[in-house]
PDB file of N, CA and C in Angstrom:
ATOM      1  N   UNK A   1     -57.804  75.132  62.882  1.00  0.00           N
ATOM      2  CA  UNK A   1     -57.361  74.882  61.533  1.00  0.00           C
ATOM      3  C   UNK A   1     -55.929  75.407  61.343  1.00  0.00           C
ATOM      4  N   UNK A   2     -55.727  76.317  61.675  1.00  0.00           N
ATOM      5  CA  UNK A   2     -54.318  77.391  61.681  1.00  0.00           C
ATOM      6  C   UNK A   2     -53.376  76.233  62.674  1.00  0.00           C
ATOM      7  N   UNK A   3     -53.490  75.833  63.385  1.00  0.00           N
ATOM      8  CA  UNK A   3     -52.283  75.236  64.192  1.00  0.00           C
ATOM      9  C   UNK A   3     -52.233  73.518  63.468  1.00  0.00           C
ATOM     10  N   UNK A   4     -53.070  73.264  62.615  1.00  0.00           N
ATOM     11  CA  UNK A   4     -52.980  72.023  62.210  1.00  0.00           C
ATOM     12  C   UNK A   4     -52.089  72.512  60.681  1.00  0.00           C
ATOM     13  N   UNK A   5     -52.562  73.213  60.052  1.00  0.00           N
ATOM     14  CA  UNK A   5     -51.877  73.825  59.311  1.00  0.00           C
ATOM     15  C   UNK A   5     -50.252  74.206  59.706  1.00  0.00           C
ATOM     16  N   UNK A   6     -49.980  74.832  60.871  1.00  0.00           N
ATOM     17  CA  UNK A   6     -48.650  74.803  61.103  1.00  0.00           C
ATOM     18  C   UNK A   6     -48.122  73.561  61.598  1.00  0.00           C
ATOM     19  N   UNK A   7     -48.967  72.533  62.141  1.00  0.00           N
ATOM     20  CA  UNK A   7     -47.956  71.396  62.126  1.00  0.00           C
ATOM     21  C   UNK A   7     -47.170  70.731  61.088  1.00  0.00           C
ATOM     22  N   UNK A   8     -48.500  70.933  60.037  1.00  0.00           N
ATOM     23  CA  UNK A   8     -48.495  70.177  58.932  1.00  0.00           C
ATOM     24  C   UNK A   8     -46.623  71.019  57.820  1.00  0.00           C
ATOM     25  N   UNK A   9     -47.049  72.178  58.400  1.00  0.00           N
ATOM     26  CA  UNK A   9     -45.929  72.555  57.934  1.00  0.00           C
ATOM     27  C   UNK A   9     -44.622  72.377  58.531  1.00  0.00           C
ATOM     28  N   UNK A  10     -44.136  72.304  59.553  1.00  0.00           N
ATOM     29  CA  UNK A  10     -43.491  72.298  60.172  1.00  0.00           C
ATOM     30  C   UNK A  10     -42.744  70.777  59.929  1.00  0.00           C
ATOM     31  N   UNK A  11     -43.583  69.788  60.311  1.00  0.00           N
ATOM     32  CA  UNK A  11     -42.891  68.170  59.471  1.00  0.00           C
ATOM     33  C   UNK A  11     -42.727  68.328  58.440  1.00  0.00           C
ATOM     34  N   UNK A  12     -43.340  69.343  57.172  1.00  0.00           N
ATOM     35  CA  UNK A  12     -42.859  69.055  56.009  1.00  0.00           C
ATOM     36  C   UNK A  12     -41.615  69.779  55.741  1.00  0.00           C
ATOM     37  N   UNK A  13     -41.171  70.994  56.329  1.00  0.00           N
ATOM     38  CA  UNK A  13     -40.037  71.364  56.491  1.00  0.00           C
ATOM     39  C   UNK A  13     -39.051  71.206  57.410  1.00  0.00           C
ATOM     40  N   UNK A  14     -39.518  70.427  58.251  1.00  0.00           N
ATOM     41  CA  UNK A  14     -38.297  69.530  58.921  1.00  0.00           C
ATOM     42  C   UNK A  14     -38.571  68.421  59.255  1.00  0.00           C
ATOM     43  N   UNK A  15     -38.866  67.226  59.127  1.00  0.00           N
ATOM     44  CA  UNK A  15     -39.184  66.204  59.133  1.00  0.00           C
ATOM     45  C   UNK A  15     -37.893  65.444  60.354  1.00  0.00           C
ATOM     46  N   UNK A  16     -37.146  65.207  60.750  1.00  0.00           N
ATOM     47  CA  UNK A  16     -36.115  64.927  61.458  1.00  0.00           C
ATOM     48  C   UNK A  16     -36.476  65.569  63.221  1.00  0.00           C
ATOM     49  N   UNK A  17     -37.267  66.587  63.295  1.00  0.00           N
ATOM     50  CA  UNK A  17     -37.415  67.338  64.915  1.00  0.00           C
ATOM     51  C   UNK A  17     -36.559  67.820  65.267  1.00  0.00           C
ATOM     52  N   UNK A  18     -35.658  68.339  64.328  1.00  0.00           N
ATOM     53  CA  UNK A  18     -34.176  69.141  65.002  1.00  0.00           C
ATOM     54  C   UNK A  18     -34.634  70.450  65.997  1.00  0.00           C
ATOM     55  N   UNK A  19     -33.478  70.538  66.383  1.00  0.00           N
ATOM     56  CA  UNK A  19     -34.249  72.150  67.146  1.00  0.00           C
ATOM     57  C   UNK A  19     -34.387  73.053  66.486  1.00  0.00           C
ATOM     58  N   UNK A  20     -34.155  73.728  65.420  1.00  0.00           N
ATOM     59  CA  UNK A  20     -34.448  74.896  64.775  1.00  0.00           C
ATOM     60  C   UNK A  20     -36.180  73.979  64.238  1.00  0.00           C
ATOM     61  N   UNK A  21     -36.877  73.285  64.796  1.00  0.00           N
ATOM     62  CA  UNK A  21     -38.407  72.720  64.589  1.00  0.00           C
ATOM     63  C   UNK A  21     -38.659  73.047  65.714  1.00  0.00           C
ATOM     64  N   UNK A  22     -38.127  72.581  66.688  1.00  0.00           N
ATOM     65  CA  UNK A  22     -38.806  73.133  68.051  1.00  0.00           C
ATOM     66  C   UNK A  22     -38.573  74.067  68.472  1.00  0.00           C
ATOM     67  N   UNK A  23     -37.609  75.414  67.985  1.00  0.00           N
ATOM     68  CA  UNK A  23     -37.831  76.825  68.188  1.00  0.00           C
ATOM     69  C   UNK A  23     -38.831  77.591  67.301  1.00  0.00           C
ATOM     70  N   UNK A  24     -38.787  76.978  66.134  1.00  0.00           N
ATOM     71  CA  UNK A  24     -40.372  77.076  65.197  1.00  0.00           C
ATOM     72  C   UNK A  24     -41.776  77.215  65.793  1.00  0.00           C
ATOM     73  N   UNK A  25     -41.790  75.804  66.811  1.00  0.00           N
ATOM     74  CA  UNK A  25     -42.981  75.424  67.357  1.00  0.00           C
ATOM     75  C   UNK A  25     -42.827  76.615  68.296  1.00  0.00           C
ATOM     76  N   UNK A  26     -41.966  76.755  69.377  1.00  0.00           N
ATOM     77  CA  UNK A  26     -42.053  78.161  70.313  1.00  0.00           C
ATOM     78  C   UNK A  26     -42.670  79.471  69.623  1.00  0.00           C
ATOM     79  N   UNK A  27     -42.212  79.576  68.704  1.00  0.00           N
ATOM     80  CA  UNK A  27     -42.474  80.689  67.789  1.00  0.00           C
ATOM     81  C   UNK A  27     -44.193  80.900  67.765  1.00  0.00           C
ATOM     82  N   UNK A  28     -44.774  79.689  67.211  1.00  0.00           N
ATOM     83  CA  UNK A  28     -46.428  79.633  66.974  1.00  0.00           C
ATOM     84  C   UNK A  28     -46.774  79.741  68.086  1.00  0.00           C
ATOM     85  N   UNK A  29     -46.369  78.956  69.166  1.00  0.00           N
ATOM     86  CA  UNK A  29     -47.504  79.383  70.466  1.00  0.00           C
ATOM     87  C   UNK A  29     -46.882  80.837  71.088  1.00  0.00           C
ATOM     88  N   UNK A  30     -45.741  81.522  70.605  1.00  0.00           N
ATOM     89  CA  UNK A  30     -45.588  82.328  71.452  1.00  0.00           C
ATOM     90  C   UNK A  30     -46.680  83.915  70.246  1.00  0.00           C
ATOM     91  N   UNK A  31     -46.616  83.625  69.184  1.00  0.00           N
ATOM     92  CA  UNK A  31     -47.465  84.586  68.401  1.00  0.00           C
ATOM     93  C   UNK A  31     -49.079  84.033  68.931  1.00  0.00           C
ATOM     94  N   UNK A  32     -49.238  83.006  69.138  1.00  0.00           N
ATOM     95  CA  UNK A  32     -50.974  82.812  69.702  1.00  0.00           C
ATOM     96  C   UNK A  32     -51.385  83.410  70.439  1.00  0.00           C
ATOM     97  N   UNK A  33     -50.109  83.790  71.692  1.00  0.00           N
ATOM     98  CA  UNK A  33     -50.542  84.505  72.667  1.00  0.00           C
ATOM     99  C   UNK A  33     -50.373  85.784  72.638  1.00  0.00           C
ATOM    100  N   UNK A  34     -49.483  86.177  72.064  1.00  0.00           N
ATOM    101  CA  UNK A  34     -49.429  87.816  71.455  1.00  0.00           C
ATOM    102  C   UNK A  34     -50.886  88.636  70.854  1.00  0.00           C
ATOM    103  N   UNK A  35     -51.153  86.628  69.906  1.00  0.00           N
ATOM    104  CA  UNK A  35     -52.252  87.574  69.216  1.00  0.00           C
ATOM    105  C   UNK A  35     -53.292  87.409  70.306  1.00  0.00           C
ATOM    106  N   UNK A  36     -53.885  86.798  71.078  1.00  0.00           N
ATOM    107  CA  UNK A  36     -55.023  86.363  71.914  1.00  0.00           C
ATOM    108  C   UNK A  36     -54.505  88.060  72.844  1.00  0.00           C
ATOM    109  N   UNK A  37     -53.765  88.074  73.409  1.00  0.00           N
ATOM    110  CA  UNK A  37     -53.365  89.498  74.229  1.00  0.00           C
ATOM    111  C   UNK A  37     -53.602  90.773  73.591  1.00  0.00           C
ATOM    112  N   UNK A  38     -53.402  90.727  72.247  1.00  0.00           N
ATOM    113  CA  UNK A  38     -53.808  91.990  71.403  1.00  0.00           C
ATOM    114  C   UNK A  38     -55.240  92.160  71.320  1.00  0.00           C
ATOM    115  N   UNK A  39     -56.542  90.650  70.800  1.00  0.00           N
ATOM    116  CA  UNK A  39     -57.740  90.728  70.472  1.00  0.00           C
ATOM    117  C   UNK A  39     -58.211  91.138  72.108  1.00  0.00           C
ATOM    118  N   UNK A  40     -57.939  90.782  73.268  1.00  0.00           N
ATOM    119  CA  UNK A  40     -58.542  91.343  74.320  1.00  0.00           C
ATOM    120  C   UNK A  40     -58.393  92.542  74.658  1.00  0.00           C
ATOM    121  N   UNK A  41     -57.219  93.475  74.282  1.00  0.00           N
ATOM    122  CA  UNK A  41     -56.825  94.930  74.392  1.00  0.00           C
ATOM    123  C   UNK A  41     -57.885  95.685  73.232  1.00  0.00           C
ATOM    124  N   UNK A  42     -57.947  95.008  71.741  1.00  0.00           N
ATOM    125  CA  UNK A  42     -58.640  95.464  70.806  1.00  0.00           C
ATOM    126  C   UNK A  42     -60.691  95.488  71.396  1.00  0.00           C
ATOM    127  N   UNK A  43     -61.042  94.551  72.068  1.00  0.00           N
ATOM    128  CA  UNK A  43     -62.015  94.222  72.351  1.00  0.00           C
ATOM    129  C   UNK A  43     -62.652  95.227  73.686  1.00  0.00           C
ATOM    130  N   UNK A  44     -61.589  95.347  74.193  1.00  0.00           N
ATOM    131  CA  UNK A  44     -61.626  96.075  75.430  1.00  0.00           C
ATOM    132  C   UNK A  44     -62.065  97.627  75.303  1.00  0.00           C
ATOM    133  N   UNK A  45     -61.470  98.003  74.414  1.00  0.00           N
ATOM    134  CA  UNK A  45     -62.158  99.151  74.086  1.00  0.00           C
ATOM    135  C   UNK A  45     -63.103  99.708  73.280  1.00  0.00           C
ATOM    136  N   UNK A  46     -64.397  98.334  72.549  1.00  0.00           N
ATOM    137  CA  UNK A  46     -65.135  98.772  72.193  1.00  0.00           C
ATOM    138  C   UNK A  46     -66.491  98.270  73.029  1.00  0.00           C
ATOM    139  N   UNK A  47     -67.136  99.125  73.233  1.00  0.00           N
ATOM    140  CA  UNK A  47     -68.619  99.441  74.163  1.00  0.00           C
ATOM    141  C   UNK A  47     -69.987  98.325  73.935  1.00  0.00           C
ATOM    142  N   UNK A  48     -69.545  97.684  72.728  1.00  0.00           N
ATOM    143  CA  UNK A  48     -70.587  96.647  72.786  1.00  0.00           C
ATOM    144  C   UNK A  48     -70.176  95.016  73.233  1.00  0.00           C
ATOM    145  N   UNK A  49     -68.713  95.570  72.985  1.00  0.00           N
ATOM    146  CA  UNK A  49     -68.266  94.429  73.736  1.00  0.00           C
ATOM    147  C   UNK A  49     -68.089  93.820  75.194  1.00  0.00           C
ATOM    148  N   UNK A  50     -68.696  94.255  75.908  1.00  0.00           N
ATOM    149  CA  UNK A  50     -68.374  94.703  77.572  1.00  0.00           C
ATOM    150  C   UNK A  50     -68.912  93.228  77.763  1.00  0.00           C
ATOM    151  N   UNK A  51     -68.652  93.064  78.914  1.00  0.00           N
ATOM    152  CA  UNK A  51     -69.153  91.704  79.550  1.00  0.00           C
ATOM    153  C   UNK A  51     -67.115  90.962  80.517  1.00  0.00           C
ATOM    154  N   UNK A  52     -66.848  90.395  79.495  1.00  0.00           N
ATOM    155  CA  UNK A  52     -65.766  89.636  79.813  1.00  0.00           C
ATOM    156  C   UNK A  52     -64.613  90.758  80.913  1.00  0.00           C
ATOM    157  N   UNK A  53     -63.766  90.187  81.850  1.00  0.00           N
ATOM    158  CA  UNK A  53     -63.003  90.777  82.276  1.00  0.00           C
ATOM    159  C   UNK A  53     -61.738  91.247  81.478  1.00  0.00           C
ATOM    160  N   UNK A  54     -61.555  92.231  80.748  1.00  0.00           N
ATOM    161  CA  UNK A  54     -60.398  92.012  79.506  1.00  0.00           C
ATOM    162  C   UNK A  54     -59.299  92.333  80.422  1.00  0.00           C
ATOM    163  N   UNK A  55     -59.589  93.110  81.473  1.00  0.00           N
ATOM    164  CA  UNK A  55     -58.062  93.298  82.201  1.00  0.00           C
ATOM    165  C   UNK A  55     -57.435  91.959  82.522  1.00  0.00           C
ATOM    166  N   UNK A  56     -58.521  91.306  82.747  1.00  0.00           N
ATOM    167  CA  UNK A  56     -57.323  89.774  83.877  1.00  0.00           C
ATOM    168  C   UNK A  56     -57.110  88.686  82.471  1.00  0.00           C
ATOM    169  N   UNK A  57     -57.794  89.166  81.690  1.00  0.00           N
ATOM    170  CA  UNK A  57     -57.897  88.384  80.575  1.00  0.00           C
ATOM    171  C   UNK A  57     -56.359  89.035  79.871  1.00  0.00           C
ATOM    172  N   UNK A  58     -56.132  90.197  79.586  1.00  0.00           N
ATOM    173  CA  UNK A  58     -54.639  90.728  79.154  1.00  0.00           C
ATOM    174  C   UNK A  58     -53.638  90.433  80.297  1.00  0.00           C
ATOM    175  N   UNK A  59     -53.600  90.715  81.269  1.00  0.00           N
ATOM    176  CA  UNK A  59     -52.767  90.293  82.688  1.00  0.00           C
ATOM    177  C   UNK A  59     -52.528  88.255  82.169  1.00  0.00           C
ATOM    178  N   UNK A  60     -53.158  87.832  82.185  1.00  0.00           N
ATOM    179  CA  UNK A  60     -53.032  86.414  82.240  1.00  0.00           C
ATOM    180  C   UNK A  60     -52.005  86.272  80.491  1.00  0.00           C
ATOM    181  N   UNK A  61     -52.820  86.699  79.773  1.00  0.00           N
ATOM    182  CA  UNK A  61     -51.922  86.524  78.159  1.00  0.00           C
ATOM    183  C   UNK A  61     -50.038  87.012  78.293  1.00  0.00           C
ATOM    184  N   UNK A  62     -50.790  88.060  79.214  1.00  0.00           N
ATOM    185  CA  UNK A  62     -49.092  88.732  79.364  1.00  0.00           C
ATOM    186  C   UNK A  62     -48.213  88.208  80.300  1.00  0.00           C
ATOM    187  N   UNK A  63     -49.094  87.414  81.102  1.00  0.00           N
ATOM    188  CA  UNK A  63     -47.950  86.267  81.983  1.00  0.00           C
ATOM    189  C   UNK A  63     -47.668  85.112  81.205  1.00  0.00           C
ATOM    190  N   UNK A  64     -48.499  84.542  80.349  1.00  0.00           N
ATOM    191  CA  UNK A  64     -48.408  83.257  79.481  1.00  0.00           C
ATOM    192  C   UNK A  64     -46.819  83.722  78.363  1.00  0.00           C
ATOM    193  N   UNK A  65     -47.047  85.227  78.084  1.00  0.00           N
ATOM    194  CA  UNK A  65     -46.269  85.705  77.152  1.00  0.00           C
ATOM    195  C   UNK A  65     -44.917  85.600  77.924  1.00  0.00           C
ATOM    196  N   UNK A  66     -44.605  85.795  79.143  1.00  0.00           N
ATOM    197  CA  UNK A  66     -43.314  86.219  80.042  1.00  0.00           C
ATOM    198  C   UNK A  66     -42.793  84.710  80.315  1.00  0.00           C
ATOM    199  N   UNK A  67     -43.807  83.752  80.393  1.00  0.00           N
ATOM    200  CA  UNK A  67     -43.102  82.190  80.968  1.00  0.00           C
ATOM    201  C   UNK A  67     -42.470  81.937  79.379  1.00  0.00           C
ATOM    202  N   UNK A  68     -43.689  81.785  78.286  1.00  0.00           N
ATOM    203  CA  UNK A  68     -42.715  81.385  76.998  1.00  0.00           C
ATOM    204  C   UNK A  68     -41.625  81.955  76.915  1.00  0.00           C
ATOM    205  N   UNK A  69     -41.521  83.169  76.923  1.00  0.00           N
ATOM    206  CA  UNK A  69     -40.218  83.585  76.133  1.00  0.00           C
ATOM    207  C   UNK A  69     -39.076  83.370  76.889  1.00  0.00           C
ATOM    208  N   UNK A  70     -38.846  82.221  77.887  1.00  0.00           N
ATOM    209  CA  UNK A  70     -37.875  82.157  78.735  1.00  0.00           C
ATOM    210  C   UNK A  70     -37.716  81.277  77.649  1.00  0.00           C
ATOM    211  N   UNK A  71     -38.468  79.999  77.894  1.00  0.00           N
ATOM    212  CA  UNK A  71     -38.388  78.826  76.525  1.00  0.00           C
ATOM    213  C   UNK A  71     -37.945  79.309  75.431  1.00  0.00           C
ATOM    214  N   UNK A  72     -38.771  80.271  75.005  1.00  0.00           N
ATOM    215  CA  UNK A  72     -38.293  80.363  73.331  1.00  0.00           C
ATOM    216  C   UNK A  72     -36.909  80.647  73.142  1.00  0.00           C
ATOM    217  N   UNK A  73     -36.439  81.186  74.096  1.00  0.00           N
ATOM    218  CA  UNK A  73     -35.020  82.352  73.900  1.00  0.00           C
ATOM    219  C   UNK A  73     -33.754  80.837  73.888  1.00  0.00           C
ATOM    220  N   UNK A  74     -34.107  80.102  74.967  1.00  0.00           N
ATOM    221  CA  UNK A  74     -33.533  78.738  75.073  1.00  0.00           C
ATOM    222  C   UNK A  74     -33.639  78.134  74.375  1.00  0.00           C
ATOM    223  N   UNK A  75     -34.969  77.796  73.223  1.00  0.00           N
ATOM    224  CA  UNK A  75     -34.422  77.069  72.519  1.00  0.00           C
ATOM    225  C   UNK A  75     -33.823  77.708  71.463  1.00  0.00           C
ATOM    226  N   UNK A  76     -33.711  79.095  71.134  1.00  0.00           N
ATOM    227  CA  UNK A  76     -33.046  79.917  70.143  1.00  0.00           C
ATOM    228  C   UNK A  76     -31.717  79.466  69.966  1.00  0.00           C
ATOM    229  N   UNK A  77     -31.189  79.746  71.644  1.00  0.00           N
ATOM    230  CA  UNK A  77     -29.747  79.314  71.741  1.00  0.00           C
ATOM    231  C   UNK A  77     -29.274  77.667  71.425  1.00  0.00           C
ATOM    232  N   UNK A  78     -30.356  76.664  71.427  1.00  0.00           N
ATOM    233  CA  UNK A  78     -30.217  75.889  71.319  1.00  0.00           C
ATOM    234  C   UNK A  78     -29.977  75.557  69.719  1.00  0.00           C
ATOM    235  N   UNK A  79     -30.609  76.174  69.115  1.00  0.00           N
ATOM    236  CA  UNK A  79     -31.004  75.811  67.686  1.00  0.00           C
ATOM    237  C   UNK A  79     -29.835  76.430  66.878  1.00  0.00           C
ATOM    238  N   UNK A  80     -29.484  77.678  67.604  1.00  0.00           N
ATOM    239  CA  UNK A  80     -28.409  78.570  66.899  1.00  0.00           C
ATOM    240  C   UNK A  80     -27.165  78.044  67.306  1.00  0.00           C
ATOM    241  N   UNK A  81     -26.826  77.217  68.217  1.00  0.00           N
ATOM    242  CA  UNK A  81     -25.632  76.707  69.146  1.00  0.00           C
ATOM    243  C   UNK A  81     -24.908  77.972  69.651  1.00  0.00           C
ATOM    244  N   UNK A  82     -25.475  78.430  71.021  1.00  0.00           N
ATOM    245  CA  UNK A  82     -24.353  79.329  71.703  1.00  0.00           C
ATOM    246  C   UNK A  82     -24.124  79.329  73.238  1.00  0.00           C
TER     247      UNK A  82
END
Protein backbone atom coordinates (compact mmCIF):
# COMPACT_ATOMS: atom_id res chain seq x y z
CA UNK A 1 0.00 0.00 0.00
CA UNK A 2 2.89 2.46 1.08
CA UNK A 3 4.81 2.16 -2.28
CA UNK A 4 1.58 2.58 -4.32
CA UNK A 5 0.94 5.48 -2.30
CA UNK A 6 4.40 6.86 -3.11
CA UNK A 7 3.98 6.37 -6.67
CA UNK A 8 0.87 7.90 -6.65
CA UNK A 9 2.63 10.73 -5.19
CA UNK A 10 5.43 11.10 -6.94
CA UNK A 11 3.40 11.59 -10.62
CA UNK A 12 1.37 13.94 -8.86
CA UNK A 13 4.28 16.00 -7.98
CA UNK A 14 6.13 15.56 -10.92
CA UNK A 15 4.30 14.41 -13.61
CA UNK A 16 7.05 15.10 -16.52
CA UNK A 17 9.87 12.13 -14.89
CA UNK A 18 12.50 14.70 -14.49
CA UNK A 19 15.34 13.57 -12.40
CA UNK A 20 14.78 15.23 -9.22
CA UNK A 21 11.52 12.14 -9.66
CA UNK A 22 13.94 9.64 -10.13
CA UNK A 23 16.22 10.67 -7.25
CA UNK A 24 12.83 10.70 -5.26
CA UNK A 25 12.20 7.17 -6.39
CA UNK A 26 16.03 6.24 -5.14
CA UNK A 27 15.15 7.81 -2.02
CA UNK A 28 11.94 5.24 -1.29
CA UNK A 29 13.72 2.14 -2.12
CA UNK A 30 16.78 3.26 -0.48
CA UNK A 31 14.61 4.04 3.07
CA UNK A 32 12.83 0.36 2.40
CA UNK A 33 15.92 -1.05 2.91
CA UNK A 34 17.16 0.91 5.79
CA UNK A 35 13.92 0.20 7.23
CA UNK A 36 13.78 -3.77 6.40
CA UNK A 37 17.73 -3.69 7.92
CA UNK A 38 16.61 -1.94 11.09
CA UNK A 39 13.24 -4.44 11.66
CA UNK A 40 15.81 -7.47 11.41
CA UNK A 41 18.40 -5.85 13.95
CA UNK A 42 15.12 -4.85 16.10
CA UNK A 43 13.81 -8.53 15.78
CA UNK A 44 17.04 -10.04 16.41
CA UNK A 45 17.18 -9.26 19.72
CA UNK A 46 14.05 -10.32 21.00
CA UNK A 47 13.85 -14.16 22.30
CA UNK A 48 10.54 -15.05 20.92
CA UNK A 49 11.48 -14.13 17.84
CA UNK A 50 14.27 -16.66 17.03
CA UNK A 51 13.90 -18.84 14.09
CA UNK A 52 15.00 -16.66 10.95
CA UNK A 53 18.76 -16.04 10.27
CA UNK A 54 18.77 -12.16 11.20
CA UNK A 55 22.53 -12.00 10.73
CA UNK A 56 22.54 -12.89 6.86
CA UNK A 57 19.26 -11.33 6.77
CA UNK A 58 21.08 -7.71 8.08
CA UNK A 59 24.41 -8.62 6.01
CA UNK A 60 22.20 -8.93 2.79
CA UNK A 61 19.97 -5.44 3.64
CA UNK A 62 23.35 -3.85 4.23
CA UNK A 63 24.72 -4.93 0.89
CA UNK A 64 21.35 -3.97 -0.91
CA UNK A 65 21.96 -0.60 1.15
CA UNK A 66 25.85 -0.18 -0.29
CA UNK A 67 24.81 -1.03 -4.20
CA UNK A 68 21.85 1.75 -3.93
CA UNK A 69 23.59 4.42 -2.64
CA UNK A 70 26.06 4.36 -5.49
CA UNK A 71 22.72 5.06 -7.64
CA UNK A 72 21.20 7.36 -5.40
CA UNK A 73 24.28 9.67 -4.99
CA UNK A 74 24.30 9.66 -9.07
CA UNK A 75 21.26 10.47 -9.50
CA UNK A 76 21.60 13.34 -6.80
CA UNK A 77 24.26 14.74 -8.98
CA UNK A 78 22.17 14.31 -11.73
CA UNK A 79 19.13 16.05 -10.48
CA UNK A 80 21.22 18.80 -8.75
CA UNK A 81 23.49 19.26 -12.05
CA UNK A 82 27.18 18.84 -10.91
Amino acid sequence: MAEKFARLKLKVDDPSGSKLKLLESWEVVAIGIHGKGSLWRALKVVPAASGPDYDSLIQRADEQRERIEVVRLEAAREAFGS
